[in-house]
Protein backbone atom coordinates (compact mmCIF):
# COMPACT_ATOMS: atom_id res chain seq x y z
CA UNK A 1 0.00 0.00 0.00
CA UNK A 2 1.25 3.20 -1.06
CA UNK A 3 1.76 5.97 1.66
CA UNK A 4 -1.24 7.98 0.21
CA UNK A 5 -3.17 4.94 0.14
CA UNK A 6 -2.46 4.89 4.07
CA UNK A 7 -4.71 7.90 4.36
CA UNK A 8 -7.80 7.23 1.85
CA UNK A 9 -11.00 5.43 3.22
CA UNK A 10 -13.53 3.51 1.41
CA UNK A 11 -16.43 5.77 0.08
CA UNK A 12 -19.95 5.55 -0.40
CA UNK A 13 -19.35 2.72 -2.87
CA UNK A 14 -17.87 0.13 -0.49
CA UNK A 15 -14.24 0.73 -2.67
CA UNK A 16 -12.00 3.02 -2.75
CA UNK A 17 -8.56 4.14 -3.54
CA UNK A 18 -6.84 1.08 -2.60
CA UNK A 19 -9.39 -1.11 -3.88
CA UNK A 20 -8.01 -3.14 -6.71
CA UNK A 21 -9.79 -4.15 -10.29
CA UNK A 22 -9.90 -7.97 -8.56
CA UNK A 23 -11.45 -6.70 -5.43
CA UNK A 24 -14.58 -4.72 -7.05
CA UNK A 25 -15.03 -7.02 -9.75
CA UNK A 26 -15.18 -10.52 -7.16
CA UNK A 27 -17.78 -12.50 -7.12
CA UNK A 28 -19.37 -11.58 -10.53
CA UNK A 29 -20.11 -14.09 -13.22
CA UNK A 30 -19.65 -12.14 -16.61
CA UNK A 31 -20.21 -15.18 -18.63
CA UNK A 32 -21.91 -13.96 -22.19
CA UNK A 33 -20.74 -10.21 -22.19
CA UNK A 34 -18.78 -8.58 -24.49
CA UNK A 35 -15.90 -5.86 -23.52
CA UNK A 36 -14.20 -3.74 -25.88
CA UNK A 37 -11.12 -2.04 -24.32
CA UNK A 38 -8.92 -0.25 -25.98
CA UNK A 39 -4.68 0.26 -25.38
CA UNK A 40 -4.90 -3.66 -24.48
CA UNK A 41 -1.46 -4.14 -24.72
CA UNK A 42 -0.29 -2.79 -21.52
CA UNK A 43 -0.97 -1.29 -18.23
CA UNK A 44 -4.12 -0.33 -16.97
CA UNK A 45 -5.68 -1.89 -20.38
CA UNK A 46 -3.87 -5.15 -20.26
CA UNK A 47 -4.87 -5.60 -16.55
CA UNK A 48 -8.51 -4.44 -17.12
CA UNK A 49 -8.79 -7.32 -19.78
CA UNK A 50 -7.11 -9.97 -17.95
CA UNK A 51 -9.48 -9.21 -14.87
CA UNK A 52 -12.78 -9.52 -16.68
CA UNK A 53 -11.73 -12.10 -18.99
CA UNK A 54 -10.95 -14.25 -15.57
CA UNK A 55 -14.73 -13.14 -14.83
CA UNK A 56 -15.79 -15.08 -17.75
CA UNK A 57 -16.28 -11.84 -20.13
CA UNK A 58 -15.22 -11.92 -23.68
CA UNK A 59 -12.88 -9.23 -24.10
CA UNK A 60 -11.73 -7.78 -27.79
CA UNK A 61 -8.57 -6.35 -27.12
CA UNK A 62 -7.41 -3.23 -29.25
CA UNK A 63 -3.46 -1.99 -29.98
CA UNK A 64 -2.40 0.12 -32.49
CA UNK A 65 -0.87 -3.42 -34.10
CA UNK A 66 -2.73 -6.21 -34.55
CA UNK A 67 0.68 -8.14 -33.45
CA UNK A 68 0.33 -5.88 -30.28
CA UNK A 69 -3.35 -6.82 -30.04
CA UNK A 70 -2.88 -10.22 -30.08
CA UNK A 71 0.02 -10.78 -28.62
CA UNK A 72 -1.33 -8.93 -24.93
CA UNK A 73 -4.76 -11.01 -26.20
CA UNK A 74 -3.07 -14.23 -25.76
CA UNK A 75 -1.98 -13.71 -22.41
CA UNK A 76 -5.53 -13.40 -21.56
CA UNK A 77 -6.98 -15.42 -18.98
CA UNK A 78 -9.98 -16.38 -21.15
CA UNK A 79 -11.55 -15.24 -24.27
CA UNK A 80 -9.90 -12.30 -25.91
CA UNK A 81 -10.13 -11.37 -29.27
CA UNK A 82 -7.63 -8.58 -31.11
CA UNK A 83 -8.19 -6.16 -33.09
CA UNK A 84 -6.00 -3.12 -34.84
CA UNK A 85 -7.18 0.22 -34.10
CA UNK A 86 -4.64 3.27 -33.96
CA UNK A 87 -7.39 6.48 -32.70
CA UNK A 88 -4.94 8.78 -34.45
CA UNK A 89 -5.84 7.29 -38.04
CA UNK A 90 -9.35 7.21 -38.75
CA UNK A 91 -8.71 5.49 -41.64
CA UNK A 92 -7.48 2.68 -38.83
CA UNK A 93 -10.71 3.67 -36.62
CA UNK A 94 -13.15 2.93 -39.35
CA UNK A 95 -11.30 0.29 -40.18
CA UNK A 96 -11.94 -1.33 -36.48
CA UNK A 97 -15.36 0.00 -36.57
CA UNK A 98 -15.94 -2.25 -40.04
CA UNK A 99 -14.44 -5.30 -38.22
CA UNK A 100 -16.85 -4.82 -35.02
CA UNK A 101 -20.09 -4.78 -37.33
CA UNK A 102 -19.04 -7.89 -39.13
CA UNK A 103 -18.26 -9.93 -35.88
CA UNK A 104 -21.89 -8.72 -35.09
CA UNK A 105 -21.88 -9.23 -31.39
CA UNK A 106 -23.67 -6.50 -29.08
CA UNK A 107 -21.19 -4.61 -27.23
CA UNK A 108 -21.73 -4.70 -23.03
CA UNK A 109 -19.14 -2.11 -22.75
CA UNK A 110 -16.60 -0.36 -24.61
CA UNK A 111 -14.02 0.34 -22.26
CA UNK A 112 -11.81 3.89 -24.34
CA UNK A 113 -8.49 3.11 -22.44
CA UNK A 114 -5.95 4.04 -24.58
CA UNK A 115 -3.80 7.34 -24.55
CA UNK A 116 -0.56 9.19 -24.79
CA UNK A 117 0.45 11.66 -22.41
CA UNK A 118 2.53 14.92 -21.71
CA UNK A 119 4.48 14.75 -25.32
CA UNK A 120 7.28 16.96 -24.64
CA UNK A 121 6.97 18.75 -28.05
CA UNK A 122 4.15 19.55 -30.07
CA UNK A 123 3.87 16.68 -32.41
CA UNK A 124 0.91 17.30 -35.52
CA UNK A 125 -0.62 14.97 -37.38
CA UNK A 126 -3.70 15.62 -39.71
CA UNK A 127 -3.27 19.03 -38.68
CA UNK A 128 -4.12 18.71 -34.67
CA UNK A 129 -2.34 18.38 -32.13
CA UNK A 130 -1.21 14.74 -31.59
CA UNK A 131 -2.90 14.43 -28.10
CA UNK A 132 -6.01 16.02 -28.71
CA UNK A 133 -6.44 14.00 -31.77
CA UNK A 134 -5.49 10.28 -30.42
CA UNK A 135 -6.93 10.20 -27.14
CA UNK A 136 -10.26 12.49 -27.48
CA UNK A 137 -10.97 12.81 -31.56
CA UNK A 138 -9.74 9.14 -31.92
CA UNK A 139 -12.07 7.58 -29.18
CA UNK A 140 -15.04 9.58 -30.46
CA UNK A 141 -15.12 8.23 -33.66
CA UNK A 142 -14.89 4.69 -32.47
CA UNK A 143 -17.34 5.03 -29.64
CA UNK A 144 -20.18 6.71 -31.86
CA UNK A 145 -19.15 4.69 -34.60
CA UNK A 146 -20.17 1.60 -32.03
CA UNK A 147 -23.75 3.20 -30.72
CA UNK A 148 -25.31 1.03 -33.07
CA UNK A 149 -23.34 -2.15 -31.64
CA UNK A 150 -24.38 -1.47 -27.84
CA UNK A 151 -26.15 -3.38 -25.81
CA UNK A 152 -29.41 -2.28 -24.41
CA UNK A 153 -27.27 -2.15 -20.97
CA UNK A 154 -24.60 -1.38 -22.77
CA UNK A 155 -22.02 1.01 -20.98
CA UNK A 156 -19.26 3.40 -22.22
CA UNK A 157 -16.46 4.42 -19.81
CA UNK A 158 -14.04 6.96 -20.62
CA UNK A 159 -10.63 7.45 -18.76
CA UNK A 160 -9.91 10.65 -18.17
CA UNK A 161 -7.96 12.16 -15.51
CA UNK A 162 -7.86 14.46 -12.68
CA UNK A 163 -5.05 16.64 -14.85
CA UNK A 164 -8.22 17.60 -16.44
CA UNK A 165 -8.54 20.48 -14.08
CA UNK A 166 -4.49 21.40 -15.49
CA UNK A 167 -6.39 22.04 -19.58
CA UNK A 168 -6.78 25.88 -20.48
CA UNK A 169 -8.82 28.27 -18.43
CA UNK A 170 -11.34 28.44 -21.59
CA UNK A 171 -11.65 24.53 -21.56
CA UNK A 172 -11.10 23.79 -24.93
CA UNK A 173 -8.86 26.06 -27.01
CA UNK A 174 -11.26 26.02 -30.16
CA UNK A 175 -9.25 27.94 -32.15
CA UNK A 176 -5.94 26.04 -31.43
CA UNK A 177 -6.11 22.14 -31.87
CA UNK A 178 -3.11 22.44 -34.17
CA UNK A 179 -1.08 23.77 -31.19
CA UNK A 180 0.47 26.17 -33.62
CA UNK A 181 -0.53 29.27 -31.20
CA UNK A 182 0.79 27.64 -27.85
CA UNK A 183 1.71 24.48 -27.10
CA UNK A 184 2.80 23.09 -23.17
CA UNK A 185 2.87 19.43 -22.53
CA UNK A 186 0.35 19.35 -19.58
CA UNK A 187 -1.81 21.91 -20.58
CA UNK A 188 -2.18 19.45 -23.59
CA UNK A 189 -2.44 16.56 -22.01
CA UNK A 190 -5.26 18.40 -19.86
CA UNK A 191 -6.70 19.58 -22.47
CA UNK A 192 -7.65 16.10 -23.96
CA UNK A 193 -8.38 14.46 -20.75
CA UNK A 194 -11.39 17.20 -20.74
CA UNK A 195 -12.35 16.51 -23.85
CA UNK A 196 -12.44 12.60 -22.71
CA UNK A 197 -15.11 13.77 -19.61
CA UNK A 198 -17.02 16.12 -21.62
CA UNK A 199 -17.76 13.46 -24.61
CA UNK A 200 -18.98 11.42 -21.43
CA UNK A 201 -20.99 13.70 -19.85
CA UNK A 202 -22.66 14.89 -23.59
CA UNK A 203 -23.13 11.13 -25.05
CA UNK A 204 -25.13 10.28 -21.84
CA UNK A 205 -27.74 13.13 -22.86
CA UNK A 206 -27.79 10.99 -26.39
CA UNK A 207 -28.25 7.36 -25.71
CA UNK A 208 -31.05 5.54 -27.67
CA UNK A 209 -31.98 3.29 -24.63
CA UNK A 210 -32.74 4.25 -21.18
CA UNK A 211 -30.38 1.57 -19.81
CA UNK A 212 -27.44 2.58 -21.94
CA UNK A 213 -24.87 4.22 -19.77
CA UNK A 214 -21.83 6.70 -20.39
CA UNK A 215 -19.17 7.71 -17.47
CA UNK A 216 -15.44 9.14 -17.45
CA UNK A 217 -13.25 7.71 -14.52
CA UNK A 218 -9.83 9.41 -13.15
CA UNK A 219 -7.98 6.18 -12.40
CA UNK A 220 -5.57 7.76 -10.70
CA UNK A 221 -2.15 8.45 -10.98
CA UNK A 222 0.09 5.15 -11.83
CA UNK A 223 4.04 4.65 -13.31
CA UNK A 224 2.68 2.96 -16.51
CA UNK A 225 3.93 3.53 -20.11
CA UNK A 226 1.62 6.20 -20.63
CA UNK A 227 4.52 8.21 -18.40
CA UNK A 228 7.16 7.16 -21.12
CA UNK A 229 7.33 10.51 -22.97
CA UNK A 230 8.33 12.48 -19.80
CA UNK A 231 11.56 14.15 -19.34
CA UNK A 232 14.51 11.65 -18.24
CA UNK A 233 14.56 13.46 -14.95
CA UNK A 234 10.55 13.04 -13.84
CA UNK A 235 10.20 9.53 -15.07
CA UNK A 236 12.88 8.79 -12.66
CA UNK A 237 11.31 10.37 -10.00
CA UNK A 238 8.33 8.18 -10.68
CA UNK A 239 10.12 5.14 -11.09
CA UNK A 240 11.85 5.93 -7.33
CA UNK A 241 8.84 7.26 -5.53
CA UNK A 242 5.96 4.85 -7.15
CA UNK A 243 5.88 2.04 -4.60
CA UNK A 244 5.29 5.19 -1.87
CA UNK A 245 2.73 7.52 -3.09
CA UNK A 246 1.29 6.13 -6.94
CA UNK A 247 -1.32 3.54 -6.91
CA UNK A 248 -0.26 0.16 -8.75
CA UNK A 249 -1.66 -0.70 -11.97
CA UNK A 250 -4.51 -3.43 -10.50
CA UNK A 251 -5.37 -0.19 -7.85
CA UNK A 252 -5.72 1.88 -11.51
CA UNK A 253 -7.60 -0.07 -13.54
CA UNK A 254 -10.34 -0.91 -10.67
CA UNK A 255 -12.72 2.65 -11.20
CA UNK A 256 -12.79 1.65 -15.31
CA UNK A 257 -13.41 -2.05 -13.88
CA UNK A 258 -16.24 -1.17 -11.81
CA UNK A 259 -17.93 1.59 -13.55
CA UNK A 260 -17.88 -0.77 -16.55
CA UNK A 261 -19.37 -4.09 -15.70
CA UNK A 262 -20.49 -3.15 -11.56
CA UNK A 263 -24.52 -3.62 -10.66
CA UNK A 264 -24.20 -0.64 -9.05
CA UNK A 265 -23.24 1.19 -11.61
CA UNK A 266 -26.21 0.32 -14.07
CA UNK A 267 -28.13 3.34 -13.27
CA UNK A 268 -25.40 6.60 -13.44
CA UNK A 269 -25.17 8.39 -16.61
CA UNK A 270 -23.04 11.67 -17.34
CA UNK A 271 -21.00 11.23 -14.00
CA UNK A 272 -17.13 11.24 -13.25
CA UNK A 273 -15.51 8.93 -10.79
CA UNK A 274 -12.42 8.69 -8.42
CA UNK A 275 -11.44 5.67 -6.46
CA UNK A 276 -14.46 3.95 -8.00
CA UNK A 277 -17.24 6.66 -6.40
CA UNK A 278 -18.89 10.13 -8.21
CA UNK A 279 -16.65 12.39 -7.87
CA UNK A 280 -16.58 16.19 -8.81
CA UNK A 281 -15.05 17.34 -11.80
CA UNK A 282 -13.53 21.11 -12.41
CA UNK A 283 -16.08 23.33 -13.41
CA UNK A 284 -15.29 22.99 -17.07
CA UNK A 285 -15.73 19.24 -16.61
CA UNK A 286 -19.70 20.00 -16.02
CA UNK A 287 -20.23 22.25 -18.40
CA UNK A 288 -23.06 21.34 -20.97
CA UNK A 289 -23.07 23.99 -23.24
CA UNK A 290 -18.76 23.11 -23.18
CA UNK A 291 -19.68 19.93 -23.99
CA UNK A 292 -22.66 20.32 -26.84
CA UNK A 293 -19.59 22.65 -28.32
CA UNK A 294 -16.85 20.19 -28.68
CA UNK A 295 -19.03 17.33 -29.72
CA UNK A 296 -20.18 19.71 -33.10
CA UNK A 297 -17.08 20.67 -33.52
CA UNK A 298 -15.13 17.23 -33.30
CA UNK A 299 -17.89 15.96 -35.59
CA UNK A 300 -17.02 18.93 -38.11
CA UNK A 301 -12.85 17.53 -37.52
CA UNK A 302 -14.22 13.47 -38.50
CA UNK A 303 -15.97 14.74 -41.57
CA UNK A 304 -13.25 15.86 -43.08
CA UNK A 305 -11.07 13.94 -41.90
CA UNK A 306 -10.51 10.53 -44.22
């Protein structure tokens, strides 16, 4: 247990931050569902999969690679199925999109896992900042592109962060997704993690079915990959002070875990959670009219985007 973790109780929930994706998942029988989670290949994806495929979920695992996919696939304690999907091609999205209709099987969640964090310099591709584009434009594409796949209790959970609260003052810098005006590592990084809980909080005012759920989760903060873009000097500071104050990787991936497949989950739409419980968000975080704005405007980016 970490030294932080010393200090943190259980909340209204029963977990909390030391609870682990074993620990809030025990005892359920997940036999028949189907999990899409995406970044499957390591860290908190890689552990999310290997915990519900041990609950007897079928998991399809997404990498960038299909050799990534199915290599972290067969490692899977159960059924786990790859599949390529890099979010910052949509070309690769669609792609993954086309695969999911033609396997044909309802979705029960889609877990959008995968990111990249803090690049140290701006880094463009399609014309947007590489950040914004993989981790928020990316996931939206495949998640709407999936409505149609969902379950009638289907749920979407979206990891985003508490460095939500470090994006712009404005929220979303609409008139600089290239970067090209400004460009700081975290403020990036923030900037997309917002997007992440705003696409949440919107898509849960647009589900078809009333049992249809969409959440963002802050997992926490963990020495993963996701980390390996970080100055030489930082990612060493992680690497020494981890086992003291960072929650492991089971401790991370147990909010995604239990928002995603969780009884008591089945009923909250639109809500962010910490240390598997609603948590609040940074004022941007809940704002509608924020989030009605970036959803238009990130369809606007897919249309013309090929």
């Amino acid at each position: 247990m970490s030294v932080v973790g010393i200090f943190k109780r259980t909340g209204a929930s029963g977990f909390g931050y030391n609870s682990t994706a074993d620990q809030v998942t025990q005892g359920l029988d997940l036999g028949g569902r189907t999990v899409l989670v995406t970044g499957c290949n390591s860290g908190l994806g890689r552990e999310t999969m290997r915990v519900l495929c041990a609950r007897g979920a079928r998991v399809i695992g997404a990498a960038r690679t299909l050799e990534k996919a199915a290599a972290a696939c067969n490692d899977a304690p159960g059924e786990a199925l790859p599949l390529a999907c890099e979010l910052s091609e949509p070309a690769s999205v669609r792609a993954a999109i086309a695969h999911m209709r033609r396997l044909g099987t309802p979705l029960d969640a889609v877990i959008a896992n995968a990111g990249i964090m803090a690049l140290p310099k701006l880094v463009q591709k399609h014309g947007y900042e590489l950040q914004f584009l993989t981790n928020h434009v990316g996931h939206h594409l495949l998640v709407t592109g999936l409505l149609d796949r969902l379950a009638d209790t289907g749920r979407v959970v979206m990891l985003s962060s508490g460095a939500h609260r470090m994006a712009p003052p404005e929220g979303i810098q609409f008139d600089n997704l290239s970067g090209e005006k400004g460009y700081t590592p975290w403020t990036a990084y923030g900037q997309s993690k917002l997007a992440n809980l705003l696409f949440a909080r919107h898509l849960a005012t647009r589900l078809a079915k009333p049992g249809q759920t969409a959440n963002a989760v802050h997992p926490g903060v963990i020495g993963t990959r996701l980390s390996r873009h970080l100055h030489p000097v930082p990612r060493a500071v992680f690497s020494a002070i981890g086992p003291l104050f960072l929650k492991s990787v089971a401790q991370g991936a147990a909010t995604q875990c239990y928002v995603a497949v969780h009884p008591a989950t089945a009923a909250q739409r639109g809500q962010y959670f910490a240390d598997c419980n609603v948590a609040a968000s940074s004022p941007a975080g809940a704002d509608a009219s924020l989030a009605a704005a970036l959803w238009e405007r990130t369809e606007a980016i897919l249309a013309n985007l090929r």
